[in-house]
Protein backbone atom coordinates (compact mmCIF):
# COMPACT_ATOMS: atom_id res chain seq x y z
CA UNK A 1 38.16 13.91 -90.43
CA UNK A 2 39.90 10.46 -89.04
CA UNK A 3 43.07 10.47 -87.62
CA UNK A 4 45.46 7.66 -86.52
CA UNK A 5 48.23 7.51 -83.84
CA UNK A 6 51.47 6.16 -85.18
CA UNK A 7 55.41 5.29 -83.85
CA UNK A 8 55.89 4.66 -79.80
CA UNK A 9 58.73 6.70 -78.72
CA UNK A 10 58.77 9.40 -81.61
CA UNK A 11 55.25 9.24 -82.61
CA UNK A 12 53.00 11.06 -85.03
CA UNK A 13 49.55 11.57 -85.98
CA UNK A 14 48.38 11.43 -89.57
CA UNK A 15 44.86 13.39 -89.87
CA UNK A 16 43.10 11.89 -92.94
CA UNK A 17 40.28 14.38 -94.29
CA UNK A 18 37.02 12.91 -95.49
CA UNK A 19 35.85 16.04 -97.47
CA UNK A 20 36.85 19.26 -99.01
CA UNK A 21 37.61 22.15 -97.30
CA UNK A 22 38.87 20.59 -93.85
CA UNK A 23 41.75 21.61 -92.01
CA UNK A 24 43.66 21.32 -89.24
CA UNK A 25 46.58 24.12 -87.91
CA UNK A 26 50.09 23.77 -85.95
CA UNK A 27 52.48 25.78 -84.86
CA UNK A 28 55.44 26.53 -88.40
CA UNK A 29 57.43 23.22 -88.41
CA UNK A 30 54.63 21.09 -87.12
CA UNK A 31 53.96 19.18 -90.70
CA UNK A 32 55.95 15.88 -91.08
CA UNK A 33 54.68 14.70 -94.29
CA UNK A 34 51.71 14.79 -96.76
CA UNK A 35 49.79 14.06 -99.57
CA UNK A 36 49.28 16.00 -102.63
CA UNK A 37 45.53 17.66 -102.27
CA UNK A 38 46.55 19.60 -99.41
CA UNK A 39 47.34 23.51 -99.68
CA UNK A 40 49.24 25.36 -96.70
CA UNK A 41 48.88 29.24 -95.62
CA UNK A 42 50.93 30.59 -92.73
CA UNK A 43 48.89 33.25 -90.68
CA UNK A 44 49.22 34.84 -87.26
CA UNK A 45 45.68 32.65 -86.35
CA UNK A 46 43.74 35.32 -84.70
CA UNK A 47 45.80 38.63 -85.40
CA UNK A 48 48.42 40.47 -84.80
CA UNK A 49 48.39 40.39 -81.00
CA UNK A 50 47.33 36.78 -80.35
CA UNK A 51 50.43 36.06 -82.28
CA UNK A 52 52.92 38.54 -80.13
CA UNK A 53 51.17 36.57 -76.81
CA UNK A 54 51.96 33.02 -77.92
CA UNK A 55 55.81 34.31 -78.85
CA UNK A 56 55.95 35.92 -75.62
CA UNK A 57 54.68 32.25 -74.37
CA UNK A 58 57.60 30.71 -76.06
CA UNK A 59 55.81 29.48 -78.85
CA UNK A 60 55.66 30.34 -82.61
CA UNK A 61 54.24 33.82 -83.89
CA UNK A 62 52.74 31.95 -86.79
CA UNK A 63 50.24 29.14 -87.62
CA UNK A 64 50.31 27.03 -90.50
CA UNK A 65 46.75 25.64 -91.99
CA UNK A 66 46.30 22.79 -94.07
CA UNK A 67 43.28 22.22 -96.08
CA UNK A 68 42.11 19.73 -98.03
CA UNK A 69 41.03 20.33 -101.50
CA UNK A 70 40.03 16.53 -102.22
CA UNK A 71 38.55 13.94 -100.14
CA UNK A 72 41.00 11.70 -98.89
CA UNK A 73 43.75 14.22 -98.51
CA UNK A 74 46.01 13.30 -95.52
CA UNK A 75 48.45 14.88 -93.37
CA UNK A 76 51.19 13.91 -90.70
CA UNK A 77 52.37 16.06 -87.54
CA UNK A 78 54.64 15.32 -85.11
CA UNK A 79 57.07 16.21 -82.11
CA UNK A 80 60.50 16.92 -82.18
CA UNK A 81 61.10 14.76 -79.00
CA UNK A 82 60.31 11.72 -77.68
CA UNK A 83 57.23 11.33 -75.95
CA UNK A 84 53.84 10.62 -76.99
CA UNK A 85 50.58 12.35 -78.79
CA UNK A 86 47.75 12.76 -76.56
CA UNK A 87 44.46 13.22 -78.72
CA UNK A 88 41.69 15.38 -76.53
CA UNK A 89 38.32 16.09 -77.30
CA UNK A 90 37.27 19.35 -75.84
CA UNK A 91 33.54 19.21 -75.78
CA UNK A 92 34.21 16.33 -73.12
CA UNK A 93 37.11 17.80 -71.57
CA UNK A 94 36.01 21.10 -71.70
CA UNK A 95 38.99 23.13 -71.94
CA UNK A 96 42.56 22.15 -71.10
CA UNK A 97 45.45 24.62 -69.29
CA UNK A 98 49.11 23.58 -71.01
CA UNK A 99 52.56 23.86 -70.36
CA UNK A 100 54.29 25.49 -73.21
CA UNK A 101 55.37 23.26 -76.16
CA UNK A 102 52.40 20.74 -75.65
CA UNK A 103 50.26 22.04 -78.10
CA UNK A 104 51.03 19.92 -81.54
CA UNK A 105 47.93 20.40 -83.73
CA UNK A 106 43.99 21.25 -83.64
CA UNK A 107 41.20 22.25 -86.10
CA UNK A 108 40.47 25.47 -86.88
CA UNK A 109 37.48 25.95 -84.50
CA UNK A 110 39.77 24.76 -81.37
CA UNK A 111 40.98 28.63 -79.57
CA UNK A 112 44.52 28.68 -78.01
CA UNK A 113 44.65 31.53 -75.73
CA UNK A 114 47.66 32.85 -73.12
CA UNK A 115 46.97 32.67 -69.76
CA UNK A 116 49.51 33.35 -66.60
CA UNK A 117 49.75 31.86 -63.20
CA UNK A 118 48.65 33.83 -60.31
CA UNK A 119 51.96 35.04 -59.33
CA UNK A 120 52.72 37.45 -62.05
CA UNK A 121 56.85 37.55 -61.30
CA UNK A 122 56.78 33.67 -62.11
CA UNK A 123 55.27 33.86 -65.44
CA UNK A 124 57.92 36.78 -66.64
CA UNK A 125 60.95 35.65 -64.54
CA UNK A 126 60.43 32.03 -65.44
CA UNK A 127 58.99 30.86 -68.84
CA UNK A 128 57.48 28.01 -67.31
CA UNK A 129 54.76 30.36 -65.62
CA UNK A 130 53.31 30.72 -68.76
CA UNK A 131 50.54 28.34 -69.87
CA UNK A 132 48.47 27.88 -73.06
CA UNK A 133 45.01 27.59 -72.14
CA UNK A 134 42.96 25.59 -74.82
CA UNK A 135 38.99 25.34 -74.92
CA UNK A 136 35.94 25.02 -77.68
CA UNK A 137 32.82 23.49 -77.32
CA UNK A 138 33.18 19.93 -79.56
CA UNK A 139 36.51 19.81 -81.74
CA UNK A 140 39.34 18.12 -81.69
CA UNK A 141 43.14 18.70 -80.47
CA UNK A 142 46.24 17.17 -79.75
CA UNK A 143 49.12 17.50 -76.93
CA UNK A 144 52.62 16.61 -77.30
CA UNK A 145 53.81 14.79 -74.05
CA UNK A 146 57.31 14.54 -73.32
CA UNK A 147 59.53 11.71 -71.50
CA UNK A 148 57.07 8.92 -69.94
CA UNK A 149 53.78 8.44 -68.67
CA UNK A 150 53.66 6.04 -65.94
C-alpha cells in the first residue's frame, strides 16, 4: 500500500494498493472517490457492541472496507472540514488517544477502541469526554485535524 497527501485546506488522502486483497476502513461517508477494482462491505468492525460504543462516542455504528481486487486499485478519503490529514504510524507511535471525529481512515489490523476520561460525569454530560483510543503494533492510520496547526 502507498498513499499520497493531497489539497491544503480541504485535503484528502488517496491510498493506492499494490496487491490484491488490501484494504483500508472508515467510518460510512468517509470514501471521496475511486477506481474501479475496489469492492466495499459495510460492517459493525468488531461486533455488535464495539459498534453501539463508537455511536455512543459520537461516531458512526458502521465501518465501510475497501478492498482491492487488482493491483493498482486506488482509493480517496477525506474530511468534511477544513483542516488537514495527519498520517501516523503506530508501531512508532505506539498507540494514539483521540478526540472524537479525528479518526478518518486505517487498515484493517489498526483497533479503534472507546475509552473515557477519569471523571465519568464529563464523558456522559459532555461528548467531548469521550475519546477514541487507537493502537496496533506496525500499521498504518490517519487523523483528521481541524482549523490550524501552528
Amino acid at each position: 500500500m502507498q498513499y499520497k497527501l493531497i489539497g491544503n485546506t480541504m485535503p484528502a488522502v488517496e491510498v493506492l494498493f499494490d496487491q490484491a486483497g488490501e484494504s483500508m476502513y472508515t467510518q460510512s461517508g468517509g470514501m471521496a472517490w475511486m477506481s474501479g477494482g475496489v469492492s466495499m462491505d459495510t460492517n459493525t468492525n468488531g461486533g455488535i457492541l464495539k459498534g453501539v460504543g463508537r455511536m455512543f462516542a459520537g461516531e458512526s455504528m458502521f465501518m465501510a472496507h475497501y478492498t482491492a481486487q487488482a493491483p493498482g486499485a486506488m482509493v480517496a478519503f477525506a474530511s468534511t472540514v477544513a483542516g488537514e490529514i495527519l498520517p501516523i504510524n503506530v508501531g512508532e507511535s505506539g498507540g494514539l488517544i483521540c478526540q472524537k471525529g479525528a479518526f478518518l481512515c486505517a487498515e484493517p489490523s489498526v483497533n479503534l477502541n472507546i475509552t473515557f476520561t477519569k471523571k465519568f460525569s464529563s464523558g456522559y454530560l459532555a461528548v467531548k469526554g469521550l475519546f477514541f483510543r487507537i493502537f496496533r503494533d506496525r500499521e498504518w492510520y490517519f487523523l483528521k485535524l481541524t482549523g490550524i496547526r501552528l
